[in-house]
Protein backbone atom coordinates (compact mmCIF):
# COMPACT_ATOMS: atom_id res chain seq x y z
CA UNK A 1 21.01 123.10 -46.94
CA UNK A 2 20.94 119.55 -46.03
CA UNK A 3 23.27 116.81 -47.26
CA UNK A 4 22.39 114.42 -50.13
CA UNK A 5 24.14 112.20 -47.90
CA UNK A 6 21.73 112.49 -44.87
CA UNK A 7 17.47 112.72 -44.45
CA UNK A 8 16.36 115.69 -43.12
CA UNK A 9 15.29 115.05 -39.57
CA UNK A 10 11.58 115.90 -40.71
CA UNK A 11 12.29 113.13 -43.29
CA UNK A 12 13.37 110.82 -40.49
CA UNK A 13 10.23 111.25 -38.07
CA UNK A 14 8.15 110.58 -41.33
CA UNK A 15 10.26 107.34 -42.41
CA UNK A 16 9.86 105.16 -39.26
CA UNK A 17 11.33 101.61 -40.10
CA UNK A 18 12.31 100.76 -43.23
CA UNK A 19 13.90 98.58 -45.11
CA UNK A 20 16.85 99.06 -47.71
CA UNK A 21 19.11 97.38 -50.40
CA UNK A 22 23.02 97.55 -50.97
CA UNK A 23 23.88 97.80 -53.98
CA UNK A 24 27.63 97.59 -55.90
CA UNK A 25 27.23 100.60 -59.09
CA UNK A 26 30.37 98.42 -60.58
CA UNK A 27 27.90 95.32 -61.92
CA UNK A 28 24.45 96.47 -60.28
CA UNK A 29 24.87 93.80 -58.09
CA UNK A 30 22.62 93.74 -54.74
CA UNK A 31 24.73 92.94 -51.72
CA UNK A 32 23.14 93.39 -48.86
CA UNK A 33 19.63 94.09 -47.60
CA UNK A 34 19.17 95.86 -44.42
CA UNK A 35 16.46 97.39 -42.38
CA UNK A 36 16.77 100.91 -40.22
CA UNK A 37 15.66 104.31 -38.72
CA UNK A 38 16.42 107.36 -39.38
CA UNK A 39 19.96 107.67 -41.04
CA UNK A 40 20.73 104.44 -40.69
CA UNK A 41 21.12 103.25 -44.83
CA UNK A 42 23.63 106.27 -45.26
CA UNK A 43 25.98 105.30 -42.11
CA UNK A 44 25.86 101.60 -43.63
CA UNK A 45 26.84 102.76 -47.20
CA UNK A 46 29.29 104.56 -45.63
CA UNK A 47 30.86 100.97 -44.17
CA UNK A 48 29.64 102.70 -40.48
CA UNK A 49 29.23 99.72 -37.99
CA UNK A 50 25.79 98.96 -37.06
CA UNK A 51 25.14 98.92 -33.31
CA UNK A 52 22.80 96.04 -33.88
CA UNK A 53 24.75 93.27 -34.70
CA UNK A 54 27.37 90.92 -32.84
CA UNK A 55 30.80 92.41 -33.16
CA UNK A 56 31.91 89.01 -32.64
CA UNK A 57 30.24 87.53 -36.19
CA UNK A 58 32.74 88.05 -39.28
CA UNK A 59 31.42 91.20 -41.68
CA UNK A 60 34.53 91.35 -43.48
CA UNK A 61 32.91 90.87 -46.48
CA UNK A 62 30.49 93.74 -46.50
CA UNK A 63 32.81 95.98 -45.26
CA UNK A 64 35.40 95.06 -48.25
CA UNK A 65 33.01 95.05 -50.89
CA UNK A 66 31.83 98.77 -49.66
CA UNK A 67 35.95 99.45 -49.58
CA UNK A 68 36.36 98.30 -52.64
CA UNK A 69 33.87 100.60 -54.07
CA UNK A 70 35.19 103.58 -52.62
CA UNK A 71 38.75 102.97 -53.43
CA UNK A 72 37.49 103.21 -57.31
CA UNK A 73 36.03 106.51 -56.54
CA UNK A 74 32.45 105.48 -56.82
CA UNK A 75 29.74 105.52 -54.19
CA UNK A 76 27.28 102.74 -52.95
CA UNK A 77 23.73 102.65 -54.55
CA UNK A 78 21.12 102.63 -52.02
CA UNK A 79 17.24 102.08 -52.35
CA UNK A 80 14.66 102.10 -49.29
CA UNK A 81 12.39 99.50 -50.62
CA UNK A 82 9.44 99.84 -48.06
CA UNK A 83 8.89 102.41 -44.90
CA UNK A 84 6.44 103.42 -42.80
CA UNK A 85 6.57 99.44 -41.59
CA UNK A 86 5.09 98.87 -37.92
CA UNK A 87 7.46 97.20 -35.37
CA UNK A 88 5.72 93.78 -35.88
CA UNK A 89 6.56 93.35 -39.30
CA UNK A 90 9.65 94.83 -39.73
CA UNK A 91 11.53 91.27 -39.69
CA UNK A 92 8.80 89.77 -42.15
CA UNK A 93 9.85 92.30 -44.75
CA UNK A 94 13.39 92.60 -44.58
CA UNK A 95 13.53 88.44 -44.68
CA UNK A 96 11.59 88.22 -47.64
CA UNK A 97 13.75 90.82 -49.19
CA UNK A 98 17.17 88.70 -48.03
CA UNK A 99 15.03 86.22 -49.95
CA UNK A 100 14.65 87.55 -52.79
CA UNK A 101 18.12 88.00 -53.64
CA UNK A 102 20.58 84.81 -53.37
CA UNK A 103 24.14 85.44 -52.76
CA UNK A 104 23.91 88.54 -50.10
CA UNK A 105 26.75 89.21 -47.76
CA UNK A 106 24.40 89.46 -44.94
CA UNK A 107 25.93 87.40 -41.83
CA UNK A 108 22.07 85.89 -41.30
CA UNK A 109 19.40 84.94 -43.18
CA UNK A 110 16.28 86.34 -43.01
CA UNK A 111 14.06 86.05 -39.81
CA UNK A 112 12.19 82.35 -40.04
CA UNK A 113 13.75 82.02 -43.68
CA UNK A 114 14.59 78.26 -42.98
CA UNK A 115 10.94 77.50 -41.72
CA UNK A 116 8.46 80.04 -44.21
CA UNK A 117 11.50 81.58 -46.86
CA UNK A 118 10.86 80.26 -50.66
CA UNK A 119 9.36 76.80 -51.26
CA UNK A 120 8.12 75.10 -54.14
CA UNK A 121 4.86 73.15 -54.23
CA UNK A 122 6.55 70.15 -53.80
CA UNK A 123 8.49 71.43 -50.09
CA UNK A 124 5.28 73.47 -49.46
CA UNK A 125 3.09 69.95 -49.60
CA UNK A 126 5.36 67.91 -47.74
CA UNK A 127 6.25 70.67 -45.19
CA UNK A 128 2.27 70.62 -44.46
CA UNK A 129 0.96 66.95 -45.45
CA UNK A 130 4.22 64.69 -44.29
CA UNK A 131 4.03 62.17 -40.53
CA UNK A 132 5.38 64.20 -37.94
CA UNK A 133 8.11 63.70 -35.92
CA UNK A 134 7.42 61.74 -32.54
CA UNK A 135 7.88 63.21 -29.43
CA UNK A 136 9.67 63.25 -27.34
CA UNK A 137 12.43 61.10 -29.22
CA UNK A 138 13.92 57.70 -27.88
CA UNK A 139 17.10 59.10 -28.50
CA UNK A 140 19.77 62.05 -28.00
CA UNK A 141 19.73 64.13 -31.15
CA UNK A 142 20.96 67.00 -32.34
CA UNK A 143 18.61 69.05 -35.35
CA UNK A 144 20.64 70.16 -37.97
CA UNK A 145 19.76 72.61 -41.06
CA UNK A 146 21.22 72.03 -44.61
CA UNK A 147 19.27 73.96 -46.80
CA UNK A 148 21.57 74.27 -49.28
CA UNK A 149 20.79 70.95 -50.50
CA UNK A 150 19.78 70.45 -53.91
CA UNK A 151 18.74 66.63 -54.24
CA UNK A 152 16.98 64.83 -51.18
CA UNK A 153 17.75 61.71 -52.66
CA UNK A 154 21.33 61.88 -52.69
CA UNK A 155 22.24 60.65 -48.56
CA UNK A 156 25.97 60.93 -49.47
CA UNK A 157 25.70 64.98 -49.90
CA UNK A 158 22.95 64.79 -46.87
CA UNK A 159 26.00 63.37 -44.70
CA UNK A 160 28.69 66.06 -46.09
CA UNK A 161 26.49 69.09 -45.37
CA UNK A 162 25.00 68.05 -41.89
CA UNK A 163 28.79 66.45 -40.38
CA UNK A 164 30.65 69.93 -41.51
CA UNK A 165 31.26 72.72 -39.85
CA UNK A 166 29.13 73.98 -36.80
CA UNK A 167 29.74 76.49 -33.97
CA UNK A 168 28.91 74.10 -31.93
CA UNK A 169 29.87 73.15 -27.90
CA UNK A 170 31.85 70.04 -28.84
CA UNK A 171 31.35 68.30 -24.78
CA UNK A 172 27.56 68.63 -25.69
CA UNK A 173 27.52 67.76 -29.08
CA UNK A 174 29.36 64.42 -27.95
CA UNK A 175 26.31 63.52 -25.73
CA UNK A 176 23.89 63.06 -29.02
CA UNK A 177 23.34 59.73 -29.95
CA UNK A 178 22.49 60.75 -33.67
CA UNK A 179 22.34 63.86 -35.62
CA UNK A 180 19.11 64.76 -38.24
CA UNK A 181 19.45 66.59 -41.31
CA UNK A 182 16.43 68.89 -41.51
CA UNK A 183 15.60 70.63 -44.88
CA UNK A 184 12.90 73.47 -45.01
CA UNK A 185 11.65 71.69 -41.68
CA UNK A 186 11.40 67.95 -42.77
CA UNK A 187 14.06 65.33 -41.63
CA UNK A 188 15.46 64.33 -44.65
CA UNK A 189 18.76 62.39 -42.74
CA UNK A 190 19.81 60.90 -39.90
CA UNK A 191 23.17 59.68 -39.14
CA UNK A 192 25.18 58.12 -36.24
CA UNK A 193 28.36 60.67 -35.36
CA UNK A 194 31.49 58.26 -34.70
CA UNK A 195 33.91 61.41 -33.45
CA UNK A 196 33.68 65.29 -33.24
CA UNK A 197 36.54 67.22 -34.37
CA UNK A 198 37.95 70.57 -35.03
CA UNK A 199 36.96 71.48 -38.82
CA UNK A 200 40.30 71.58 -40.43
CA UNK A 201 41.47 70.10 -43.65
CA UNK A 202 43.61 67.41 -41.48
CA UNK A 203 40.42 66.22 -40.08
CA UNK A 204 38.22 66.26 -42.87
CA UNK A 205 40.60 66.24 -45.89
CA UNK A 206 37.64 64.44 -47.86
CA UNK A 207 35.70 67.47 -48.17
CA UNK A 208 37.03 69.73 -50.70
CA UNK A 209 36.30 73.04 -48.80
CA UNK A 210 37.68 72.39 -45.76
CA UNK A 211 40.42 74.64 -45.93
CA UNK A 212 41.24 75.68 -42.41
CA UNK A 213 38.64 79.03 -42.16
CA UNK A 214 36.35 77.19 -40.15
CA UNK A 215 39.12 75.84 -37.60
CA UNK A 216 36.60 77.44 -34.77
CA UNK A 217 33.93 75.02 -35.28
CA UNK A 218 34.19 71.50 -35.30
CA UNK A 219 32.25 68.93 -37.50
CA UNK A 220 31.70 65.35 -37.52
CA UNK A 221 32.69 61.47 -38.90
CA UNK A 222 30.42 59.08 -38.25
CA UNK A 223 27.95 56.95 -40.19
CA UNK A 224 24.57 56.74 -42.01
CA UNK A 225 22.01 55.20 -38.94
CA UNK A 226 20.88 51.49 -39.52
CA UNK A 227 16.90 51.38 -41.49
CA UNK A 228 15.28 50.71 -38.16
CA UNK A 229 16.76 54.45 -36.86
CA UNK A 230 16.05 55.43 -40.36
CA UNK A 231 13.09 54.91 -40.46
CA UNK A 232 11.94 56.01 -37.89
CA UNK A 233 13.11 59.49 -37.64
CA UNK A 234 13.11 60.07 -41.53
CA UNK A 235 10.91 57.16 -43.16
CA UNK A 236 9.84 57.06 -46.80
CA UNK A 237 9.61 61.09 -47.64
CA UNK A 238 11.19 62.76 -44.65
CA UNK A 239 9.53 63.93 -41.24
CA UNK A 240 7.76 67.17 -40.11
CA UNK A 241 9.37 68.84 -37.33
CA UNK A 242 6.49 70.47 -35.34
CA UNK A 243 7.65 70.91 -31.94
CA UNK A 244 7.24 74.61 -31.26
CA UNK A 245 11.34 73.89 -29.26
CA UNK A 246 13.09 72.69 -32.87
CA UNK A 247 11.79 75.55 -35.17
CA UNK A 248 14.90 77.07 -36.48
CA UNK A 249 14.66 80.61 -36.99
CA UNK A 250 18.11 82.13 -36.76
CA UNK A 251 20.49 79.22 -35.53
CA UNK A 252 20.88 76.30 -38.12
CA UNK A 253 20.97 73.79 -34.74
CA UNK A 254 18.83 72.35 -32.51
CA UNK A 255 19.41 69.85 -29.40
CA UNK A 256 16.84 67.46 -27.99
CA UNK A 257 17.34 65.56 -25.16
CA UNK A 258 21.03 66.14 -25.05
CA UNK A 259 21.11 68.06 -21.44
């Protein structure tokens, strides 16, 4: 008899790719959102490490939310949400599932969420109808994504989410001339870095979450750009950032002309 804990393999050869949701039975919570073969959304219930990803990224937070719900006795919820998904598409659907549910412990978003993941009709229209970004620029810059910004308008909280933290090569970084703030594709900021330092609550003891766990990357000080810079790289509404080069899909930073 086969275990509940395991597809038969005649299940498995009919399943192909799929794509699966973590989810906590304590609050009904949705963790994590994975995609697989075969056995795959058993092992990672189990807190089994996935072969796929980079051993050197932190997971500790998947793996203690799954120990956590094994150490009261319960088991994690799992539900395969689509299967049968050709190779092509397999990133398409588990990003829009990552999506669909803020607040994941996944280490990445999903696949080309910061250039097609949710938009309003506001984003969608400027993403598509804004002036483009010239190129090649006049300057060394460095492409930066903040989508966790809530209010374009605001440059202060433009500056504290683009200057801090980045895994970032600091002797490179220190060649840019200016950093851009890019939201959902669209320059939005653009500000002249003064000095590049390690992200620690010594060197940034302005920001309020600065409290040492990002000591490996380093972030910035530095200044808002003069209107001439401004507008030019940002202007009334914000940019469009076209070239196929500076489309981020997976990394949150992009360098142009900085070699």
């Amino acid at each position: 008899m086969t275990s509940i804990n395991r597809f038969p393999e005649e299940v498995c050869e009919k399943l192909g790719n799929y794509v699966y949701r973590l989810i906590d039975p304590r609050n009904g919570e949705t963790f994590y959102v994975g995609k697989g073969k075969n056995n795959r959304v058993f092992d990672h219930a189990a807190g089994l490490p996935d072969p796929s990803e980079d051993d050197s990224q932190p997971i500790g937070t998947k793996l203690e939310r799954i120990r956590a719900i094994k150490d009261a006795h319960l088991q994690v919820i799992h539900v395969i949400h689509r299967h049968e998904i050709p190779d092509h598409a397999i990133f398409e659907v588990e990003a829009a599932l990552i999506d669909a549910y803020p607040g994941l412990t996944n280490i990445q978003g999903g696949h080309a969420s910061t250039d097609r993941g949710p938009m309003n009709h506001i984003e969608l229209t400027d993403k598509y109808c804004l002036p483009e970004l010239s190129s090649p620029p006049e300057h060394r810059l460095i492409l930066i994504n903040i989508n966790k910004l809530e209010d374009r308008s605001n440059r202060q909280a433009i500056y504290n989410l683009v200057r801090f933290a980045w895994r970032i090569s600091k002797p490179r970084a220190e060649k840019a001339e200016y950093v851009l703030a890019v939201v959902r594709g669209v320059v939005v900021g653009v500000f002249r870095p003064g000095k590049w330092m390690p992200a620690t609550h010594e060197n940034f003891p302005d920001i309020p979450y600065a409290d040492g766990s990002e000591a490996s990357r380093i972030g910035f000080v530095g200044e808002e750009a003069s209107s001439e810079i401004w507008d030019l790289y940002v202007g009334p509404r914000g940019k469009r950032v076209t070239h196929p080069q500076l489309k981020h899909i997976q990394n949150p930073i992009r360098f142009w002309s900085c070699d």
